[in-house]
Protein backbone atom coordinates (compact mmCIF):
# COMPACT_ATOMS: atom_id res chain seq x y z
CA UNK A 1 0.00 0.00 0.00
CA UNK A 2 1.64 3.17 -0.76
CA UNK A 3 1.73 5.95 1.97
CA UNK A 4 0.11 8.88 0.27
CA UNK A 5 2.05 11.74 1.65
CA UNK A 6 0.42 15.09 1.66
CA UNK A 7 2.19 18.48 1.23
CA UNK A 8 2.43 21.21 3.14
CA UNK A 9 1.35 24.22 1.21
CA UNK A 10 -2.60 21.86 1.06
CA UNK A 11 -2.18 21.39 4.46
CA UNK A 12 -1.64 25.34 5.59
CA UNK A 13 -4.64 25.74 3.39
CA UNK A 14 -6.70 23.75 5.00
CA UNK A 15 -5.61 25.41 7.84
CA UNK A 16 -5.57 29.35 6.52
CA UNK A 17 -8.18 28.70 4.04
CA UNK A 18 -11.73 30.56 3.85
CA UNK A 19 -14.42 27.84 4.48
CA UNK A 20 -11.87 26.28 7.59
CA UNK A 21 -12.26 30.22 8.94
CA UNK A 22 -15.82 29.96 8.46
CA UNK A 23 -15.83 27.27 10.60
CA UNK A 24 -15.58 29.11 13.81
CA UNK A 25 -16.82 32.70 15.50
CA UNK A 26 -13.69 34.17 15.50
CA UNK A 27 -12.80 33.34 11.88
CA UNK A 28 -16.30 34.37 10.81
CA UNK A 29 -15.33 37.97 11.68
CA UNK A 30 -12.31 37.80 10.20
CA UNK A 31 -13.78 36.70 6.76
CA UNK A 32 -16.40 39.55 7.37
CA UNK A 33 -13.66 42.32 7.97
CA UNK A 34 -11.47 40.90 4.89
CA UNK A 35 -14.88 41.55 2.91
CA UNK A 36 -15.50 44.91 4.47
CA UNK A 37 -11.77 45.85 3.40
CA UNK A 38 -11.48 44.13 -0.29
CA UNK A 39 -15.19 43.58 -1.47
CA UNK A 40 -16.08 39.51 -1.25
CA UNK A 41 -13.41 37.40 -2.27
């Protein structure tokens, strides 16, 4: 079976990413402020 290694740059994504900041309160208002500032992204 081959060990599927996953790389780093998906993994901060899923992280960083916008629907993972969704997620919780906190991130929620971030996502709302980054609209406020650049328009919906």
């Amino acid at each position: 079976m081959k060990i599927r290694i996953r790389k780093s740059s998906t993994k901060a994504k899923r992280k960083h990413g916008f629907r993972s900041r969704q997620k919780t309160t906190g991130g929620r208002k971030t996502n709302k402020r980054q609209r406020a500032r650049h328009g919906s992204f």
